[in-house]
Protein backbone atom coordinates (compact mmCIF):
# COMPACT_ATOMS: atom_id res chain seq x y z
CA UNK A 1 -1.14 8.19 6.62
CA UNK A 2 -3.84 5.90 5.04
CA UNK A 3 -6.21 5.87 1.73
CA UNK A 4 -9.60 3.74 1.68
CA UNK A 5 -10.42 2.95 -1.63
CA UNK A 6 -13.22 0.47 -2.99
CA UNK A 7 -12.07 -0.31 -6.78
CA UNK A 8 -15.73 -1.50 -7.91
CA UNK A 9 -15.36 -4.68 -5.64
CA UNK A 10 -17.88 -3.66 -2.96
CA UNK A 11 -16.26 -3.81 0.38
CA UNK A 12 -13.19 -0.91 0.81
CA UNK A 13 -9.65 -1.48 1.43
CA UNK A 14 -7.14 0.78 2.88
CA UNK A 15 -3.30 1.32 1.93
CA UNK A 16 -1.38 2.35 4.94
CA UNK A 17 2.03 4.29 5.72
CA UNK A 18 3.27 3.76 8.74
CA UNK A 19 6.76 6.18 9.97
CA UNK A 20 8.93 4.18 12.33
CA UNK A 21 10.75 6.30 14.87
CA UNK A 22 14.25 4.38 14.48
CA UNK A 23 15.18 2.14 11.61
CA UNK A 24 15.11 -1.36 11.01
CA UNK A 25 17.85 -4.41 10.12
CA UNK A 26 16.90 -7.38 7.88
CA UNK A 27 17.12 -9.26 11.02
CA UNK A 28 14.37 -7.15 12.29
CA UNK A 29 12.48 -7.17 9.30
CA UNK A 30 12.07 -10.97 9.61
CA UNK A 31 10.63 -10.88 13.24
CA UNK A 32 8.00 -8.60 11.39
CA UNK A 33 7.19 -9.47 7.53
CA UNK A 34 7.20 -12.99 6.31
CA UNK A 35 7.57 -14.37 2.70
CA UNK A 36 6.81 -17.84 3.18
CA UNK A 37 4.48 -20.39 4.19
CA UNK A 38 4.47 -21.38 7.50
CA UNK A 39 4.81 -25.12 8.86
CA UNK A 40 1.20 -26.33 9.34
CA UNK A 41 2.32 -28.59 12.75
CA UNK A 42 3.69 -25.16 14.09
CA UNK A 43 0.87 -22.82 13.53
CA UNK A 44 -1.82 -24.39 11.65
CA UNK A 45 -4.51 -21.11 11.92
CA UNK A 46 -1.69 -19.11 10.40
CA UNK A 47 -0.91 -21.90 7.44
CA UNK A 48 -4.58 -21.91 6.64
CA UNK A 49 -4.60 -17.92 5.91
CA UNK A 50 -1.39 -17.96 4.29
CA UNK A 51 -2.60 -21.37 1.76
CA UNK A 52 -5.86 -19.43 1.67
CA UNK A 53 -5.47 -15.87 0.66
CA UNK A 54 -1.64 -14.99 0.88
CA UNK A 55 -0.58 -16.88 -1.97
CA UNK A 56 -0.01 -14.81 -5.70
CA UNK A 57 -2.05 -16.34 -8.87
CA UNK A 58 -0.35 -18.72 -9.60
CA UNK A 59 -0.10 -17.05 -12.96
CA UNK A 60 2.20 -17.16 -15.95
CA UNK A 61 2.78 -20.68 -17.29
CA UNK A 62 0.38 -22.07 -15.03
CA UNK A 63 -2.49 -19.48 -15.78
CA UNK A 64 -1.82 -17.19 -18.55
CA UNK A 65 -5.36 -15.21 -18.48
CA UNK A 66 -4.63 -14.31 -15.03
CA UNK A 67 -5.86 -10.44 -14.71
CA UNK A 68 -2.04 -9.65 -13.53
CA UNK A 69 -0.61 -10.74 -16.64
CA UNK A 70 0.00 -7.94 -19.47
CA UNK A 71 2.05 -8.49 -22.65
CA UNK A 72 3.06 -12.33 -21.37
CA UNK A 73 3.99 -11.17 -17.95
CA UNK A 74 3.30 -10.63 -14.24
CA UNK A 75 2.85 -6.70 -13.63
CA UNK A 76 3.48 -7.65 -10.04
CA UNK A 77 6.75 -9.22 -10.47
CA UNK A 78 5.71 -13.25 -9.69
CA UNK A 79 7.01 -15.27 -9.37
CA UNK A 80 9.88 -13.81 -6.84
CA UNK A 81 13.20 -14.89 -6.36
CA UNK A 82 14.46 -17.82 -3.85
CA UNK A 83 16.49 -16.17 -1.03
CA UNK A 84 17.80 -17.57 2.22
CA UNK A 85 17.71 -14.26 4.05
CA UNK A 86 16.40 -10.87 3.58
CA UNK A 87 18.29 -8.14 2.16
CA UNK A 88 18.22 -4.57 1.10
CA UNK A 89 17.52 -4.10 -2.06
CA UNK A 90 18.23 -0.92 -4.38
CA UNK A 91 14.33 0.07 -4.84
CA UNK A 92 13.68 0.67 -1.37
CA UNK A 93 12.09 -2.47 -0.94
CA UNK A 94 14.11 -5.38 0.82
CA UNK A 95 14.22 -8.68 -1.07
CA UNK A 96 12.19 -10.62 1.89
CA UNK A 97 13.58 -14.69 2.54
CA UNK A 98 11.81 -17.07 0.57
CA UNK A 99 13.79 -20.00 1.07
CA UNK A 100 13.53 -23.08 -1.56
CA UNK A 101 11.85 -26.19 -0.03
CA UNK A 102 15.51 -28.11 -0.23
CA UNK A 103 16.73 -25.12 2.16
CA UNK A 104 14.06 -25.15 4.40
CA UNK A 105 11.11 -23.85 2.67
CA UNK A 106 7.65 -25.46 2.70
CA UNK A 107 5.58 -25.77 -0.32
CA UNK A 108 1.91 -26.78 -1.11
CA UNK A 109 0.04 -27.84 -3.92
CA UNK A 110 -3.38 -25.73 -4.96
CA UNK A 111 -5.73 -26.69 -7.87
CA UNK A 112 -4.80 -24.36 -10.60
CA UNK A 113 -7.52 -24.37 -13.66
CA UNK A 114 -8.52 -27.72 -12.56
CA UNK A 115 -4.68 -28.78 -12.29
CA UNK A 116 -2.85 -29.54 -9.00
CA UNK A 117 0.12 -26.98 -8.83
CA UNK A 118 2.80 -27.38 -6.38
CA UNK A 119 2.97 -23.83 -5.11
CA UNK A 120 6.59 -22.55 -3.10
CA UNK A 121 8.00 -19.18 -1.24
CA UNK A 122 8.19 -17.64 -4.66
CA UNK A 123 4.31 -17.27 -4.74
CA UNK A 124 3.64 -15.59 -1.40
CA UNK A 125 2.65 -12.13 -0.65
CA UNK A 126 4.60 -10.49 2.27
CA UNK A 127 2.14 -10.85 5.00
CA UNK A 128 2.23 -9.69 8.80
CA UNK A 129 1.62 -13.18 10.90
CA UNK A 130 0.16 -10.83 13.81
CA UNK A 131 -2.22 -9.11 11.42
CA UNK A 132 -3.70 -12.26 9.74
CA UNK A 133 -3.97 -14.06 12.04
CA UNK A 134 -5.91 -11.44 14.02
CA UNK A 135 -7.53 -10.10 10.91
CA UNK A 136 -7.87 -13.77 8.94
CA UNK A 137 -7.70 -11.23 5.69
CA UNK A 138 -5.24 -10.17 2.87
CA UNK A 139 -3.03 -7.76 4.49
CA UNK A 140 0.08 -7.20 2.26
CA UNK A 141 3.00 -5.56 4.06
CA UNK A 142 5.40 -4.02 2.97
CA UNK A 143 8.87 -2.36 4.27
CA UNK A 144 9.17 0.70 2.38
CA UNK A 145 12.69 2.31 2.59
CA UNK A 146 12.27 5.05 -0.34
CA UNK A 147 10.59 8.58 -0.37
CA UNK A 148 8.23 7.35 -3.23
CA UNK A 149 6.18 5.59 -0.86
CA UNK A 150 4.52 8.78 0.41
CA UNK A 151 3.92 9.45 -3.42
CA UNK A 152 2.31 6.28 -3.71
CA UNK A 153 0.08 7.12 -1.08
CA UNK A 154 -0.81 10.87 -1.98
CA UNK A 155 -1.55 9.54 -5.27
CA UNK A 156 -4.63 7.45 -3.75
CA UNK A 157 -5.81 10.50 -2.01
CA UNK A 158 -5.93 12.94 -4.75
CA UNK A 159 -6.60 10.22 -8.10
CA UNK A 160 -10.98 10.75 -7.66
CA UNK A 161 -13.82 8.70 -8.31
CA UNK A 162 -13.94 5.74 -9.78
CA UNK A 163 -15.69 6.00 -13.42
CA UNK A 164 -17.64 3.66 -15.61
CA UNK A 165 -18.48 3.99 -18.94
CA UNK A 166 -22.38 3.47 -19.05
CA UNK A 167 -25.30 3.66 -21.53
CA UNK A 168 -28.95 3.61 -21.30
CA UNK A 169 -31.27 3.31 -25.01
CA UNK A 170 -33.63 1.22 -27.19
CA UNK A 171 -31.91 -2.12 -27.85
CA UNK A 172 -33.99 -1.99 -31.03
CA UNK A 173 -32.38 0.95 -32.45
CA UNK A 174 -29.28 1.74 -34.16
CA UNK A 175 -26.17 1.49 -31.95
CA UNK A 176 -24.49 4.83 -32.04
CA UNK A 177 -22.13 5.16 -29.25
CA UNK A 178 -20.77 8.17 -29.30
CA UNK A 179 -24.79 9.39 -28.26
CA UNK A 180 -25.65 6.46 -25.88
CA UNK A 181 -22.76 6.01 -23.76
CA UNK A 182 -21.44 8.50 -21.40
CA UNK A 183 -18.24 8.45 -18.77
CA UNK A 184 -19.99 8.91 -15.35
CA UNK A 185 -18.50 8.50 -11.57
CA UNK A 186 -19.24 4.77 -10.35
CA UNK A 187 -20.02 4.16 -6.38
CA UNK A 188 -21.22 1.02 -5.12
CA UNK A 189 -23.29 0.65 -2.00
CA UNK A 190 -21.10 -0.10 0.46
CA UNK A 191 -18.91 3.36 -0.57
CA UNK A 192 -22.74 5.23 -0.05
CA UNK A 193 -22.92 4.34 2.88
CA UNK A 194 -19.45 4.75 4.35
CA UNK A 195 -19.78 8.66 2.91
CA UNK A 196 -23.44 8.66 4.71
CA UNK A 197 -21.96 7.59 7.80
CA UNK A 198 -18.95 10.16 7.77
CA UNK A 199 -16.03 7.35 7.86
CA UNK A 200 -12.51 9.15 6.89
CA UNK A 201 -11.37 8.37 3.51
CA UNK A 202 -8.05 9.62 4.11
CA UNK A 203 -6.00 10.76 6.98
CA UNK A 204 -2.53 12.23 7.45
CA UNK A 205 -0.61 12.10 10.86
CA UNK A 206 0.73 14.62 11.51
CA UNK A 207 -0.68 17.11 9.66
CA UNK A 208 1.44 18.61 6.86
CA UNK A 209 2.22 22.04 7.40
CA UNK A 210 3.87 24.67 4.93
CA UNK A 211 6.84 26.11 6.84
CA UNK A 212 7.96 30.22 6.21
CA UNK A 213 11.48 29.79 4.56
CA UNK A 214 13.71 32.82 4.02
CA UNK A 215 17.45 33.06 3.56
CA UNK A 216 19.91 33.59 6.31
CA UNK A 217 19.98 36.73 8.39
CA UNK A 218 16.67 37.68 6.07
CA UNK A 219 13.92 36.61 8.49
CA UNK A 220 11.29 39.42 8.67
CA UNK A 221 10.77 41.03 12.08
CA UNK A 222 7.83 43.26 12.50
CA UNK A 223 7.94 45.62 15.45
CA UNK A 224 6.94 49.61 16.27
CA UNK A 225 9.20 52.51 18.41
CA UNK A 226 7.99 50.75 21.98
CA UNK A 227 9.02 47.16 21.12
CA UNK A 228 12.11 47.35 19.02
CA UNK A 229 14.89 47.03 21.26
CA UNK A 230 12.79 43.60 22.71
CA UNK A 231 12.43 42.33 19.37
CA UNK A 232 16.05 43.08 18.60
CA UNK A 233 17.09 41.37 21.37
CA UNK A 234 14.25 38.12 21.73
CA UNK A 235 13.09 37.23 17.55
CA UNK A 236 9.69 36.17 17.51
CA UNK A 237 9.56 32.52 16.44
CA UNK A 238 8.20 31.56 13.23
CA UNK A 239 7.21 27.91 12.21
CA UNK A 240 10.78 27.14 10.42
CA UNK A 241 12.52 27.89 13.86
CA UNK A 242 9.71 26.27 16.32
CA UNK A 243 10.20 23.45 13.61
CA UNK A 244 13.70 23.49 14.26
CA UNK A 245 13.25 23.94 18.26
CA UNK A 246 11.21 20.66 18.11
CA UNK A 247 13.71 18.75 16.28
């Protein structure tokens, strides 16, 4: 199931559920989602995305008018704890292994508001090293253990346009906003022509389907005096049932 979405910044972006057929250890989720910057001797192409466009603000102390900070603090939760392996947590989200650079960890220092920052594992987005290094883009990944993911998602699909408040009048005259400004849907160029073209803006796989529930023994059975005794004997199958055969 995906959502592409623009947000006023031009080119679109797409939030992506993905079902895995069998689940996943911490162990696993290592091989898959990373939390930390890699060494640079190792894998330098994958150090220069993750330095580049993997790494969180830094905001808080360090940059205060950061557009994730709200009431004196990150709405995305940075920095993140120090942890020498992943772990469940109780959201549904695991707490991913950021190590500390005396157990391991690697750090780097960025220019911050014209300061030089020294920037560790508590700073990084979880990131897929297959995907950007392939991609060479932010690609945040998540592993999602919780039913509120798929409310996340339907969320994106059903939320609408984006809107902008907009007004058109005589700079000259009066300013009376309640008359010159208006709430109207905002679409940038790129989003024009991704409808022109017919690109999906949403997709769900496989499709949702509303199954015919009924109470035991009280599944209705339609039949006439010819057929009766067969459909005594053989039920027709209704989607609840062929849902259940499938399982």
């Amino acid at each position: 199931m995906y959502s592409i979405e623009w947000q006023k910044r031009g080119l679109p972006h797409a939030h992506i559920l993905v079902w895995l057929i069998n689940k996943i250890t911490p162990d696993q989720i290592v091989q898959i989602i990373s939390a930390e910057i890699p060494d640079n001797h190792i894998d330098p192409n994958l150090f220069n995305v993750v330095t580049k466009i993997m790494i969180h603000g830094p905001c808080g102390a360090f940059n205060n008018i950061s557009p994730c900070m709200s009431d004196g603090k990150c709405t995305k939760r940075y920095p993140r704890k120090l942890v020498s392996d992943t772990i469940t947590g109780n959201d549904g989200y695991p707490l991913h292994r950021r190590r500390s650079v005396e157990d391991g960890g690697t750090s780097v220092v960025l220019k911050v508001r014209n300061i030089d920052i020294e920037v560790d594992n508590r700073w990084i987005v979880p990131y897929s090293p297959l995907l950007s290094k392939t991609f060479k883009a932010h690609i945040n990944v998540e592993y999602c253990n919780s039913v509120k993911s798929i409310k996340y998602i339907c969320q994106y699909v059903n939320k609408g346009s984006d809107t902008a408040v907009f007004g058109v009048g005589n700079v000259a005259a009066p300013l009376d906003e309640i008359n010159q400004y208006q709430l109207g849907r905002y679409i940038s160029s790129n989003e024009v022509v991704w409808h022109i073209l017919s690109f999906p803006i949403h997709k769900r796989h496989p499709t949702v389907v509303h199954l015919a529930i009924d109470l035991e023994n009280g599944q209705r059975v339609y039949f006439t005096a010819d057929n009766v005794r067969v459909r005594a004997l053989v039920p027709p199958a209704k989607s609840l049932t062929a849902f259940y055969s499938l399982c």
